[in-house]
PDB file of N, CA and C in Angstrom:
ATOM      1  N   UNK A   1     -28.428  41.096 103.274  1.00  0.00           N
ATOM      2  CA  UNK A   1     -28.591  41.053 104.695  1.00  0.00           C
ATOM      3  C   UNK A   1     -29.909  41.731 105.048  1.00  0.00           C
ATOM      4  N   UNK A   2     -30.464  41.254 106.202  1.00  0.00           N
ATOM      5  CA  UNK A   2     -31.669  42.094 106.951  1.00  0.00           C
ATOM      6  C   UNK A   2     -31.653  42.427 107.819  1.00  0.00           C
ATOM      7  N   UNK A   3     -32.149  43.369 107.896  1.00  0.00           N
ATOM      8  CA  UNK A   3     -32.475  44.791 109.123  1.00  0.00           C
ATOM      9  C   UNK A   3     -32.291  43.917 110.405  1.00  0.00           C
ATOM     10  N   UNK A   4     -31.514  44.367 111.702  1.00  0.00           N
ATOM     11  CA  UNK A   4     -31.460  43.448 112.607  1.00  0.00           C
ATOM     12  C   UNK A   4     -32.780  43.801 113.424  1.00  0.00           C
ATOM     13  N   UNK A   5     -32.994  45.241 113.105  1.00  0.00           N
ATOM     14  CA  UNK A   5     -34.420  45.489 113.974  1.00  0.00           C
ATOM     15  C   UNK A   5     -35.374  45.272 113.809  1.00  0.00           C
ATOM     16  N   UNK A   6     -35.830  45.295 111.868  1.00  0.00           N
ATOM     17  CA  UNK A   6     -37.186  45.236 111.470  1.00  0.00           C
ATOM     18  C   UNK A   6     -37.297  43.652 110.762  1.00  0.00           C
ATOM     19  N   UNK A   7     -35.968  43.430 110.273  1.00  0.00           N
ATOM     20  CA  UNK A   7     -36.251  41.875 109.122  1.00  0.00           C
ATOM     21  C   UNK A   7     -36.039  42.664 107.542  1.00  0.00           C
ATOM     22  N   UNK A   8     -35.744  43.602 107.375  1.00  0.00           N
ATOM     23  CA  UNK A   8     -36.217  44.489 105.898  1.00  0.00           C
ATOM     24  C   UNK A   8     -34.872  43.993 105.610  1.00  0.00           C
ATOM     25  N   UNK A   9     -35.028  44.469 104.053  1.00  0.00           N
ATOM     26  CA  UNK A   9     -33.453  44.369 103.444  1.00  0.00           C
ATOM     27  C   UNK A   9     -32.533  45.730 103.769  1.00  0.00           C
ATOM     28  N   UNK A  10     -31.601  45.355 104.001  1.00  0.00           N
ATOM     29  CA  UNK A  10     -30.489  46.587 104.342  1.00  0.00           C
ATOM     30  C   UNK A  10     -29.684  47.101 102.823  1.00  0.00           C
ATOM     31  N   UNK A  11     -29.269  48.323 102.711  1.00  0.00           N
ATOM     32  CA  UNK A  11     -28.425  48.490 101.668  1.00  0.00           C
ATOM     33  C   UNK A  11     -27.069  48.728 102.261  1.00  0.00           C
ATOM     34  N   UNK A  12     -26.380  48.343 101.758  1.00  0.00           N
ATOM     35  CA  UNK A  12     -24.895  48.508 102.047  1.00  0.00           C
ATOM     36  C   UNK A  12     -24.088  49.344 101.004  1.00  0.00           C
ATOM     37  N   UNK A  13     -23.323  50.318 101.799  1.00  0.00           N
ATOM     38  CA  UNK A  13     -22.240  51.315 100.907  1.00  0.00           C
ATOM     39  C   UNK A  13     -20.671  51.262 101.479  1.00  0.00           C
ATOM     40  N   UNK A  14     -20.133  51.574 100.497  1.00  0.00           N
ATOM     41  CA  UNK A  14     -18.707  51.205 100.947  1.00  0.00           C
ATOM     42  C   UNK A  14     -18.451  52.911 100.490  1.00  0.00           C
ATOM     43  N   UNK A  15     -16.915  52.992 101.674  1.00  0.00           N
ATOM     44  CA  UNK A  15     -16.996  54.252 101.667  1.00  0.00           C
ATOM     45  C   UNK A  15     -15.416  55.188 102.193  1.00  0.00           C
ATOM     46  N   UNK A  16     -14.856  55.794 103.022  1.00  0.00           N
ATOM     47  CA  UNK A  16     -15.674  57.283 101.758  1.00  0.00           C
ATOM     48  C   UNK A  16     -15.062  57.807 100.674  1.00  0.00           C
ATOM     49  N   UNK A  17     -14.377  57.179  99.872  1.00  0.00           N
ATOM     50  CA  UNK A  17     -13.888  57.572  98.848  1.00  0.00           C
ATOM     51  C   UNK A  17     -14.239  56.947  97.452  1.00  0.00           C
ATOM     52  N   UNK A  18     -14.706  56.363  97.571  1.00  0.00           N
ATOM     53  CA  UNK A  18     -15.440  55.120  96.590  1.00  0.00           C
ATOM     54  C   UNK A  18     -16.814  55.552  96.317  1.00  0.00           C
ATOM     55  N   UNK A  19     -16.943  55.291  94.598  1.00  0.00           N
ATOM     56  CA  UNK A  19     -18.148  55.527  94.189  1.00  0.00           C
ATOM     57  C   UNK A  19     -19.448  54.413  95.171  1.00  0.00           C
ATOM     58  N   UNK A  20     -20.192  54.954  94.619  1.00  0.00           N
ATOM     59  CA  UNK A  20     -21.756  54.220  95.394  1.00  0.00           C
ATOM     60  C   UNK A  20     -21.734  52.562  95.167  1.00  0.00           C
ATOM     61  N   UNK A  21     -21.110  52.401  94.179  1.00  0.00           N
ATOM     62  CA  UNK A  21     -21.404  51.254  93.605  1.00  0.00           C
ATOM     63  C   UNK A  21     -20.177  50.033  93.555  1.00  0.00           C
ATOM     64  N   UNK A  22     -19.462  50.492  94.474  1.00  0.00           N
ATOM     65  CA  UNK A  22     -18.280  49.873  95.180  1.00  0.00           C
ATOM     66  C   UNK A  22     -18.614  48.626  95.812  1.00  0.00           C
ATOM     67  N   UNK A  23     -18.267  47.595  95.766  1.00  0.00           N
ATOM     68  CA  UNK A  23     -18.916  46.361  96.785  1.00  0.00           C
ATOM     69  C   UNK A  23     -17.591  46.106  97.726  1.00  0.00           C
ATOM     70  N   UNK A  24     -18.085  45.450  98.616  1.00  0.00           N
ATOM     71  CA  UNK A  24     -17.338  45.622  99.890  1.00  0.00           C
ATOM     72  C   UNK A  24     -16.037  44.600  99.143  1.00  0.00           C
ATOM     73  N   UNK A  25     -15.833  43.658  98.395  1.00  0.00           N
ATOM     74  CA  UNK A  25     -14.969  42.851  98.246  1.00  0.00           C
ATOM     75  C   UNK A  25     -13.711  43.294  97.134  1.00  0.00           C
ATOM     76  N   UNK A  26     -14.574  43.991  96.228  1.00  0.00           N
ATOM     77  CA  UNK A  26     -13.189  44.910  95.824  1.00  0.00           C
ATOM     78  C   UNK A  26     -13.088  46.172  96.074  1.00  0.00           C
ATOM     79  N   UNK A  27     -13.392  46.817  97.033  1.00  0.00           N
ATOM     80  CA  UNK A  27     -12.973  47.818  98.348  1.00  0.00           C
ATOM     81  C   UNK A  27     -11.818  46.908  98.677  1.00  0.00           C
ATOM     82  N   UNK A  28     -11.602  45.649  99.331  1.00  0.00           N
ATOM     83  CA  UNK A  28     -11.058  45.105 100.270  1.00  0.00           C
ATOM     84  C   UNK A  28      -9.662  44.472  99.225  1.00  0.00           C
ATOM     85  N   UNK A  29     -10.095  44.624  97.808  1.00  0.00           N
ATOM     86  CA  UNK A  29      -8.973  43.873  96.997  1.00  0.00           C
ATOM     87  C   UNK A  29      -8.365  44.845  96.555  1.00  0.00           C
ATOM     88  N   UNK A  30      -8.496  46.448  96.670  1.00  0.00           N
ATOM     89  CA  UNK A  30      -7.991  47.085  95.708  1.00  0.00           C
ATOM     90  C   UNK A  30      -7.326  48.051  97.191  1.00  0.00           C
ATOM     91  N   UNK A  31      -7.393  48.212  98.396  1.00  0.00           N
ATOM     92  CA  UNK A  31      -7.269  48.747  99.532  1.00  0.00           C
ATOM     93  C   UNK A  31      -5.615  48.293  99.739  1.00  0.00           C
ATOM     94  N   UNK A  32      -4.748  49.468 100.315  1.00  0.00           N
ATOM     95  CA  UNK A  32      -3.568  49.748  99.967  1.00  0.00           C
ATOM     96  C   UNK A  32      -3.415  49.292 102.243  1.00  0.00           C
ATOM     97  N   UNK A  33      -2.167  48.715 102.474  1.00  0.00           N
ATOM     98  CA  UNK A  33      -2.274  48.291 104.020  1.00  0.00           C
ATOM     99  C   UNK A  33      -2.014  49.460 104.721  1.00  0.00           C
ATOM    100  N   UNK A  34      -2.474  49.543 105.851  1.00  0.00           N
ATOM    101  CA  UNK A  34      -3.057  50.651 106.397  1.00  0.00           C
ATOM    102  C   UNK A  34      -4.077  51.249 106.014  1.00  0.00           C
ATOM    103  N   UNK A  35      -4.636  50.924 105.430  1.00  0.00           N
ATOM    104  CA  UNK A  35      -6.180  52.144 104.474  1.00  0.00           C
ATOM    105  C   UNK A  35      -6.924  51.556 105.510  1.00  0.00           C
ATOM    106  N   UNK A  36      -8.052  52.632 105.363  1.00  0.00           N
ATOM    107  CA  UNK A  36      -9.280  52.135 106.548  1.00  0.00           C
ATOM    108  C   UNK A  36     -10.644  52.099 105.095  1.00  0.00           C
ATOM    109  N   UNK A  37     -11.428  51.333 105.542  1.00  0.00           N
ATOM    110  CA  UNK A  37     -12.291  51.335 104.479  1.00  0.00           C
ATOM    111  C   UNK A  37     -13.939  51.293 105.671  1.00  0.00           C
ATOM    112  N   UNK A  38     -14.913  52.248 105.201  1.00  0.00           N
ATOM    113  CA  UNK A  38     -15.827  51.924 106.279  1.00  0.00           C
ATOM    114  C   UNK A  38     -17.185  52.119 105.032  1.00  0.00           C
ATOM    115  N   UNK A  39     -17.486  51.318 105.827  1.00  0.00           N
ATOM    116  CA  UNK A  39     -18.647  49.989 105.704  1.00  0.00           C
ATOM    117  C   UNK A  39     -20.369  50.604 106.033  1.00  0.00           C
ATOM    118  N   UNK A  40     -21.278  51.288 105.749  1.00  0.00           N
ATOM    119  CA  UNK A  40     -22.285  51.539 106.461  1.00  0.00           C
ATOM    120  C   UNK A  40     -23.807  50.963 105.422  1.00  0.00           C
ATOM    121  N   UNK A  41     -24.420  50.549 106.497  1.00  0.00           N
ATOM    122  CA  UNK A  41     -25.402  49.749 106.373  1.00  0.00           C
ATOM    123  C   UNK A  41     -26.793  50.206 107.126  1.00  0.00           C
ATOM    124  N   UNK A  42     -27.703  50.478 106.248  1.00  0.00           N
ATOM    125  CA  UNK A  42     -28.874  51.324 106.265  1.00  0.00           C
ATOM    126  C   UNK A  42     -30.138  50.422 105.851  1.00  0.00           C
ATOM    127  N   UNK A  43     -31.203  50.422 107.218  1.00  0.00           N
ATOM    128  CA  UNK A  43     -32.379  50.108 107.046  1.00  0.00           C
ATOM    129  C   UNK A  43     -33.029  51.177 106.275  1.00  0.00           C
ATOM    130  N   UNK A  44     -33.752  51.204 104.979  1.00  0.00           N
ATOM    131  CA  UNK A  44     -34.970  52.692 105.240  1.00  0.00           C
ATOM    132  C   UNK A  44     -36.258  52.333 105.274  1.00  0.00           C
ATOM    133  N   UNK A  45     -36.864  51.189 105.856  1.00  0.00           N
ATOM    134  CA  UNK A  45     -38.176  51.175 106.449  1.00  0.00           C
ATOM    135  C   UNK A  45     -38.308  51.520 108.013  1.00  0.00           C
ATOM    136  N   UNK A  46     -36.747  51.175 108.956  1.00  0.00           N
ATOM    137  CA  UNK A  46     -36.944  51.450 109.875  1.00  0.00           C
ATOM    138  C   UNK A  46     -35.985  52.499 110.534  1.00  0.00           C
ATOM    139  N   UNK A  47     -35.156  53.003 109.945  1.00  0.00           N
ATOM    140  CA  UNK A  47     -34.441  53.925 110.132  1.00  0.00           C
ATOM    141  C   UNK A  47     -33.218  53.182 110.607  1.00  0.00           C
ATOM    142  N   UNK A  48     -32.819  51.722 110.563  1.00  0.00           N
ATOM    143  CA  UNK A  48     -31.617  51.481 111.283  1.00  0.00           C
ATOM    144  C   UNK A  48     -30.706  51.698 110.682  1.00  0.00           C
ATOM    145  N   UNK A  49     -29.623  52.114 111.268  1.00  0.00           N
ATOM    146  CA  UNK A  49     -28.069  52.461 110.813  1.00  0.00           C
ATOM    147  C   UNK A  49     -26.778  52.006 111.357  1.00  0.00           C
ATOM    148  N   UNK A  50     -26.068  51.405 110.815  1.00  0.00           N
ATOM    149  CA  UNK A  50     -24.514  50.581 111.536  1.00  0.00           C
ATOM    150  C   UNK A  50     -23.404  51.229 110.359  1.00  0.00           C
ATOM    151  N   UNK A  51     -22.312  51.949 111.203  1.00  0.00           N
ATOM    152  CA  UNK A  51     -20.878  52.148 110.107  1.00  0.00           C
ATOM    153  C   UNK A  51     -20.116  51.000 110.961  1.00  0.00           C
ATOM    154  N   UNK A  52     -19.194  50.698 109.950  1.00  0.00           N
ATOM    155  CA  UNK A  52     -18.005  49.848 110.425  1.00  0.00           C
ATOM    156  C   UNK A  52     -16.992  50.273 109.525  1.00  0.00           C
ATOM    157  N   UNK A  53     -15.764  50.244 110.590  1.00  0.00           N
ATOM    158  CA  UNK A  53     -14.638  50.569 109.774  1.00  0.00           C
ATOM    159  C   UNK A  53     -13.677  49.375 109.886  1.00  0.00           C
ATOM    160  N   UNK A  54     -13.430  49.518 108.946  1.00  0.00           N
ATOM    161  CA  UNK A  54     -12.360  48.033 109.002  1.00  0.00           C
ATOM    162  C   UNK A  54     -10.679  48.568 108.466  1.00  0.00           C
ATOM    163  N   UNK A  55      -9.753  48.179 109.016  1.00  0.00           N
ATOM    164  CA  UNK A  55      -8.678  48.599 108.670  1.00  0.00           C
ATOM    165  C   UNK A  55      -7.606  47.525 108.284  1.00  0.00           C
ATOM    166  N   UNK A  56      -7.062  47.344 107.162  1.00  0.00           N
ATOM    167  CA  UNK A  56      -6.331  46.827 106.676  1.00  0.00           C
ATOM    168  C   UNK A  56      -4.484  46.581 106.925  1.00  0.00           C
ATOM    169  N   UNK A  57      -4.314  45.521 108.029  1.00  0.00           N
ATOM    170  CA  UNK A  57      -3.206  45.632 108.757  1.00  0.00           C
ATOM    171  C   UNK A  57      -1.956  44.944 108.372  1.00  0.00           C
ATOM    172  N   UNK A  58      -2.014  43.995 107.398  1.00  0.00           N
ATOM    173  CA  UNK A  58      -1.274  43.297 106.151  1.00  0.00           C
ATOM    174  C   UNK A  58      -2.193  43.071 104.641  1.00  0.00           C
ATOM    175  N   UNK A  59      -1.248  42.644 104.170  1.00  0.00           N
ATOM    176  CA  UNK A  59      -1.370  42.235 102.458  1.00  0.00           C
ATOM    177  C   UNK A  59      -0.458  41.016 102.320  1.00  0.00           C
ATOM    178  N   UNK A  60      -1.023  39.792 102.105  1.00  0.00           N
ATOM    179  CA  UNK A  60      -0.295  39.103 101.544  1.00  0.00           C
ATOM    180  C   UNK A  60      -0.647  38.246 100.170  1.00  0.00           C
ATOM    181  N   UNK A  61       0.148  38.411  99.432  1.00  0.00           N
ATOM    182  CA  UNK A  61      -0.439  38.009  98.279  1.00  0.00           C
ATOM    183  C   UNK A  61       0.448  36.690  97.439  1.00  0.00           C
ATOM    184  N   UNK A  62       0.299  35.663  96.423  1.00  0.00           N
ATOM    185  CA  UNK A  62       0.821  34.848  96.421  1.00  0.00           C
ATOM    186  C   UNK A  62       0.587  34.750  94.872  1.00  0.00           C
ATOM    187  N   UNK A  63       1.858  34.707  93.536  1.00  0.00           N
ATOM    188  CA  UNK A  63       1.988  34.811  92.544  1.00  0.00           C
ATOM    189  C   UNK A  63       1.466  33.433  91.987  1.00  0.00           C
ATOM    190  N   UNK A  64       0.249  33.413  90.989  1.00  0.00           N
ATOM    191  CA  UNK A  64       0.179  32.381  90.198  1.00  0.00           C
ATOM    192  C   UNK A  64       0.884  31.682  89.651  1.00  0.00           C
ATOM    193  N   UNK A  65       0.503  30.302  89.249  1.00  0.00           N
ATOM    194  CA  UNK A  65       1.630  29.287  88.654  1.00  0.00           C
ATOM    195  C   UNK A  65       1.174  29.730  87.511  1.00  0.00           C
ATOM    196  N   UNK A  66       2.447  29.969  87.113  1.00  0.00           N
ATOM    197  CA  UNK A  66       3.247  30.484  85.432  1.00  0.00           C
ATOM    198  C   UNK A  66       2.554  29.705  84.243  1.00  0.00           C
ATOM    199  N   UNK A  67       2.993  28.171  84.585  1.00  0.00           N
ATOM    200  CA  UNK A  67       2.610  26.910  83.682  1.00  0.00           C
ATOM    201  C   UNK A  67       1.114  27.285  83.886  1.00  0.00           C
ATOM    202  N   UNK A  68       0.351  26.692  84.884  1.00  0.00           N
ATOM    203  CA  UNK A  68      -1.066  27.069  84.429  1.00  0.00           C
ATOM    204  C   UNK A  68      -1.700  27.692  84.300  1.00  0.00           C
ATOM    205  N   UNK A  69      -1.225  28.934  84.675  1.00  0.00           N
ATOM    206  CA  UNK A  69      -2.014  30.020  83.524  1.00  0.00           C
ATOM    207  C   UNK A  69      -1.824  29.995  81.575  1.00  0.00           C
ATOM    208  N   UNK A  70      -0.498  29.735  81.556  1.00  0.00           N
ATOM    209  CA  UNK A  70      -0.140  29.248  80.105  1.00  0.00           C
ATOM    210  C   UNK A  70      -1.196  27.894  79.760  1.00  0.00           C
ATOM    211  N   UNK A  71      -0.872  26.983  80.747  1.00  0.00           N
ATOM    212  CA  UNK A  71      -1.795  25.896  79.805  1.00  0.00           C
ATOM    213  C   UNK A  71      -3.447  26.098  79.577  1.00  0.00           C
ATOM    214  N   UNK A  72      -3.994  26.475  80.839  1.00  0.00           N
ATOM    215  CA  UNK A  72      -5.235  27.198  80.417  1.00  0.00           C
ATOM    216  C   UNK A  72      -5.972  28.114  79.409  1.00  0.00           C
ATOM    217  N   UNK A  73      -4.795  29.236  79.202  1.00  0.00           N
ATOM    218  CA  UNK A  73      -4.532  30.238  77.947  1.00  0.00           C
ATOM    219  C   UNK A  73      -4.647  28.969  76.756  1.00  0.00           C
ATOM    220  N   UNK A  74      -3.446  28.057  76.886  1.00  0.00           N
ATOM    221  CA  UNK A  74      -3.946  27.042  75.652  1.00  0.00           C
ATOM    222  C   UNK A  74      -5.204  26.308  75.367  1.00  0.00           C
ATOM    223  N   UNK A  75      -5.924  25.746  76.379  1.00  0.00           N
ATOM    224  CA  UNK A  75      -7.205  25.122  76.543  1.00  0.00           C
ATOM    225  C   UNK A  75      -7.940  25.814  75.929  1.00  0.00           C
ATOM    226  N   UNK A  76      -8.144  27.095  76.642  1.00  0.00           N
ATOM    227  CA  UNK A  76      -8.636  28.536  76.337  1.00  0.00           C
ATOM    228  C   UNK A  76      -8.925  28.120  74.259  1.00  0.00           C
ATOM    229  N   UNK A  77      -7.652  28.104  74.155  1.00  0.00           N
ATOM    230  CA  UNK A  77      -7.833  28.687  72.200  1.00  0.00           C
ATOM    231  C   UNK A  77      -8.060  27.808  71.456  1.00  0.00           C
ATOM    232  N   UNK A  78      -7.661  26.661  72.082  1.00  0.00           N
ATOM    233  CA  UNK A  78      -8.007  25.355  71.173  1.00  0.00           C
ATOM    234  C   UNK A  78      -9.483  25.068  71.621  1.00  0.00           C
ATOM    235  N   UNK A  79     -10.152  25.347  72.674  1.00  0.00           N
ATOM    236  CA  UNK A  79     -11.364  25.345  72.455  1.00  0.00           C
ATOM    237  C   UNK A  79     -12.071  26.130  71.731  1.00  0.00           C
ATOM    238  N   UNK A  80     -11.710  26.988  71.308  1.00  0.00           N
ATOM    239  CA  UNK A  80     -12.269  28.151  70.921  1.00  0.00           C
ATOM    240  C   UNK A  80     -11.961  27.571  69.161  1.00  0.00           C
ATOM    241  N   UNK A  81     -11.290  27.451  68.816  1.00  0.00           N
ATOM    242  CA  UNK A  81     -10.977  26.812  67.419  1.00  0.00           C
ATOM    243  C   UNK A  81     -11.530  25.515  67.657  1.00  0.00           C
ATOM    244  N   UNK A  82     -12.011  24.379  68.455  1.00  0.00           N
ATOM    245  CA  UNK A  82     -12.643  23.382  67.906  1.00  0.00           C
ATOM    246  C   UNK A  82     -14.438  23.713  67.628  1.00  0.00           C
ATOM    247  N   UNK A  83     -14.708  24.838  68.596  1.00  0.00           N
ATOM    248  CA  UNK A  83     -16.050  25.367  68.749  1.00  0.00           C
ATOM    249  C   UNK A  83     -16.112  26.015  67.390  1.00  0.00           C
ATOM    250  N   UNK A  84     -15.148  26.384  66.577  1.00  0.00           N
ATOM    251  CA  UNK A  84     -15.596  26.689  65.301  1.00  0.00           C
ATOM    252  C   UNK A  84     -15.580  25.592  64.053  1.00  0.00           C
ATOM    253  N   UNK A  85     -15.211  24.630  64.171  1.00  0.00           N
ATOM    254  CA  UNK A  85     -15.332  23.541  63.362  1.00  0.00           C
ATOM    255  C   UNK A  85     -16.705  22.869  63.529  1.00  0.00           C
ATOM    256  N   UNK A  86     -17.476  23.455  62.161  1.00  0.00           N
ATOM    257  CA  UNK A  86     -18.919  22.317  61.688  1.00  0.00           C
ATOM    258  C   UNK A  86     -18.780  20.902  61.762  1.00  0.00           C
ATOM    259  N   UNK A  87     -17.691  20.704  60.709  1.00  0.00           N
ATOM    260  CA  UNK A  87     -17.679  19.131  60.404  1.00  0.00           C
ATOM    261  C   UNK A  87     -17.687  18.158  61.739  1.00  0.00           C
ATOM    262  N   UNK A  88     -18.167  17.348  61.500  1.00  0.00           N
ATOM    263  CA  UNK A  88     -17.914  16.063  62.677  1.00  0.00           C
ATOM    264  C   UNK A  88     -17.320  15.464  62.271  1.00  0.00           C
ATOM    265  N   UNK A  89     -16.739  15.107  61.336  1.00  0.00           N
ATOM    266  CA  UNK A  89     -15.523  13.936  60.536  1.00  0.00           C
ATOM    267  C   UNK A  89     -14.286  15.116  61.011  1.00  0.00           C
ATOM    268  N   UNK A  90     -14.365  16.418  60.216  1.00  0.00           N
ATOM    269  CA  UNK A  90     -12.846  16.908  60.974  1.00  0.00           C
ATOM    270  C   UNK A  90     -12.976  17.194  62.170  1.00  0.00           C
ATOM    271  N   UNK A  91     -13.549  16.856  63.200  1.00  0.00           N
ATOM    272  CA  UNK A  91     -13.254  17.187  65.115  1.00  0.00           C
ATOM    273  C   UNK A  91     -13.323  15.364  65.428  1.00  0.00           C
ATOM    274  N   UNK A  92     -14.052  14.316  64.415  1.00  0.00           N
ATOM    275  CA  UNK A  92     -13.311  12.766  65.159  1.00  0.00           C
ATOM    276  C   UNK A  92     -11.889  13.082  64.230  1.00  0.00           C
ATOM    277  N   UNK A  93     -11.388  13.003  63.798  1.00  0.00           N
ATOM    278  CA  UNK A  93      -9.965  13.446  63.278  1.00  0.00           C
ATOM    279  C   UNK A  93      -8.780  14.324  64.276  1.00  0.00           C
ATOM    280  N   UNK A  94      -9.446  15.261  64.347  1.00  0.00           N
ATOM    281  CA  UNK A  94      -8.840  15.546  65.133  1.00  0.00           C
ATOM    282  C   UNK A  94      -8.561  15.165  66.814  1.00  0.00           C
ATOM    283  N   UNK A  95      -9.590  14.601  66.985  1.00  0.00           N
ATOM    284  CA  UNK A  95      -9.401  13.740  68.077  1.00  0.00           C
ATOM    285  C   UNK A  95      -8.361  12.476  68.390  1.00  0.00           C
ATOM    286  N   UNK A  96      -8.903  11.862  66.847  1.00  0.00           N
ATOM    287  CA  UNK A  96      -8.212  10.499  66.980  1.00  0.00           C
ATOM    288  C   UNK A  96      -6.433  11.546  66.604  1.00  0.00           C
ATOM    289  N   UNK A  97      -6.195  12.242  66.554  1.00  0.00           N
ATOM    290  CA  UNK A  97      -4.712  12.259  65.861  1.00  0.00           C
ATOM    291  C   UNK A  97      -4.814  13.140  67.697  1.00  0.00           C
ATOM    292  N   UNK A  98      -5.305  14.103  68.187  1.00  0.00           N
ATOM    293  CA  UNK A  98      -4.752  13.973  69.793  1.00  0.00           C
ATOM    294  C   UNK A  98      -4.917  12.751  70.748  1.00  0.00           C
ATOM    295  N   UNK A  99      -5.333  11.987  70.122  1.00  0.00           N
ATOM    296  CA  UNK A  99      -5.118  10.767  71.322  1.00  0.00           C
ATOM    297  C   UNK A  99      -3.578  10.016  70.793  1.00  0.00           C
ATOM    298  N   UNK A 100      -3.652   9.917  69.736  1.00  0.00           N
ATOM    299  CA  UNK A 100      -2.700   8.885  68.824  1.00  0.00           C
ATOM    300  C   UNK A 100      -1.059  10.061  69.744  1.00  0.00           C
ATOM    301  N   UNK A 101      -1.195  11.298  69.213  1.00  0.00           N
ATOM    302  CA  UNK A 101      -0.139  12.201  70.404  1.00  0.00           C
ATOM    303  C   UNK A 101      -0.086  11.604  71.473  1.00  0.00           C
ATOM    304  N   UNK A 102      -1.025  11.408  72.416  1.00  0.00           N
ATOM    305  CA  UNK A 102      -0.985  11.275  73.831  1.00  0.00           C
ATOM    306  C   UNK A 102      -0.017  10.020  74.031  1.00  0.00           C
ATOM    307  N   UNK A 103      -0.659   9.093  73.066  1.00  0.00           N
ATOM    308  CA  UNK A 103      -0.356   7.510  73.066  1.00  0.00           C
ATOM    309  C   UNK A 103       1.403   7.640  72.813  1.00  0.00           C
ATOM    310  N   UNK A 104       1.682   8.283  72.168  1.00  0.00           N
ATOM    311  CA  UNK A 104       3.399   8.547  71.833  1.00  0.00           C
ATOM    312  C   UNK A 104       4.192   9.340  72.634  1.00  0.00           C
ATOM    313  N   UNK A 105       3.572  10.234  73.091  1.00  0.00           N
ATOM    314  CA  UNK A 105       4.201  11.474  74.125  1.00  0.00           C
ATOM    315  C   UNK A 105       4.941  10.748  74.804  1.00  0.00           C
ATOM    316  N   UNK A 106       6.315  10.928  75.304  1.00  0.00           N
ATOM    317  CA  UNK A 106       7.128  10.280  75.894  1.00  0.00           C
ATOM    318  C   UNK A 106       7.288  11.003  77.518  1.00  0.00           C
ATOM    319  N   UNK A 107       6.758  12.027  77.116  1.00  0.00           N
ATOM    320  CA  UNK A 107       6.522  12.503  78.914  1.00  0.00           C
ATOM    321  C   UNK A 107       5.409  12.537  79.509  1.00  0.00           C
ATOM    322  N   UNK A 108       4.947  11.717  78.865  1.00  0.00           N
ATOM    323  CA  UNK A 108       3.593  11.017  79.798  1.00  0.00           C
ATOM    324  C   UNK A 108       3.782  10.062  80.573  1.00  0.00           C
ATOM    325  N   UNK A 109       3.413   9.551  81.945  1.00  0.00           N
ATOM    326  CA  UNK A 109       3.713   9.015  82.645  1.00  0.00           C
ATOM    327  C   UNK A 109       2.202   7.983  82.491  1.00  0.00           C
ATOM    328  N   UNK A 110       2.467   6.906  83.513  1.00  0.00           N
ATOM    329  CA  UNK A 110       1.433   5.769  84.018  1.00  0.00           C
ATOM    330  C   UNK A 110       0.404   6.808  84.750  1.00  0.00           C
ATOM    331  N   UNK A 111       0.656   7.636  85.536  1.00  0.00           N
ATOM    332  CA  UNK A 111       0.173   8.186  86.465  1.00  0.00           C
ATOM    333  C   UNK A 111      -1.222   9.732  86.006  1.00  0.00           C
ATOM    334  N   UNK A 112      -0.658   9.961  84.434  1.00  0.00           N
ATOM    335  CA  UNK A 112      -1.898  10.856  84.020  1.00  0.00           C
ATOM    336  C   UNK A 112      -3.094  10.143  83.741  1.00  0.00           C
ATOM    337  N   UNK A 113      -4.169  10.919  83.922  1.00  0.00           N
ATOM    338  CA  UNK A 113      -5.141  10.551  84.058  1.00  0.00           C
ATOM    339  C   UNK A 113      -5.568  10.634  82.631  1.00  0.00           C
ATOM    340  N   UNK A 114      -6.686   9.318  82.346  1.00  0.00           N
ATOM    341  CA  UNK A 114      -6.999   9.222  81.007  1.00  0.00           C
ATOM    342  C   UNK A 114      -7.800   9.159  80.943  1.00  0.00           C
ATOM    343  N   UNK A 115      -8.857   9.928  80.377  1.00  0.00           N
ATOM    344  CA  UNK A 115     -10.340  10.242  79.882  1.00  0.00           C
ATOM    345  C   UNK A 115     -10.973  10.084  78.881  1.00  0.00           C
ATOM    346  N   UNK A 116     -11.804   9.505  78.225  1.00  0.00           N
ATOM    347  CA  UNK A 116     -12.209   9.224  76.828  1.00  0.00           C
ATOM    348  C   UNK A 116     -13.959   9.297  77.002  1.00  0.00           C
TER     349      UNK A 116
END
C-alpha cells in the first residue's frame, strides 16, 4: 500500500502481541472470537500514521472433505514415485496397465472424465 499523503510505501505491523513479522492474514487466522487485533500503518518519508483495530465477532469454520484430502495425499505419492522412475518403457507400462484399470473399474461411470 501507499502513503495516502505522500504516494511512499507504507509499512504495516500487526499488533500488540505479535512478533514484528506477523502479517495481517494469519493475525486474522490464528485470532481467538472476541480478540481485538490492531493494525498500524506507518509512512516514514512523511510521517503518516493510521492504527486500526479490528475485532473479531464470530468464527466460522467448515471441516474438509475427508475423501479429498485422502485422494490428493494419494496423487501426492504416486507422483512422487513416478517422478522417480528413469525408464520410459517402465512409466508407458505403467500407464498402459492404469488405463487398462480404468477400462475395467466397475465404478466408473459414463460420466468421468477421460483424459489421455
Amino acid at each position: 500500500m501507499d502513503c495516502p499523503a505522500c504516494g511512499s510505501p507504507v509499512t504495516l505491523e500487526v499488533g500488540p502481541d505479535r512478533p514484528l513479522s506477523t502479517s495481517l492474514s494469519d493475525a486474522v487466522l490464528a485470532a481467538e472470537e472476541d480478540e481485538q487485533i490492531e493494525v498500524t500503518r506507518d509512512c516514514w518519508d512523511c510521517g503518516w500514521h493510521e492504527t486500526r483495530a479490528l475485532r473479531v465477532t464470530s468464527i466460522d469454520t467448515t471441516a474438509g472433505d475427508g475423501t479429498a484430502v485422502e485422494r490428493a495425499a494419494l496423487i501426492d505419492e504416486i507422483t512422487d514415485e513416478l517422478a522417480s522412475i528413469e525408464s520410459v518403457g517402465t512409466l508407458e507400462a505403467t500407464l498402459a496397465a492404469i488405463r487398462r484399470q480404468r477400462d475395467t473399474d466397475p465404478a466408473r461411470t459414463d460420466t468421468d472424465d477421460v483424459t489421455e
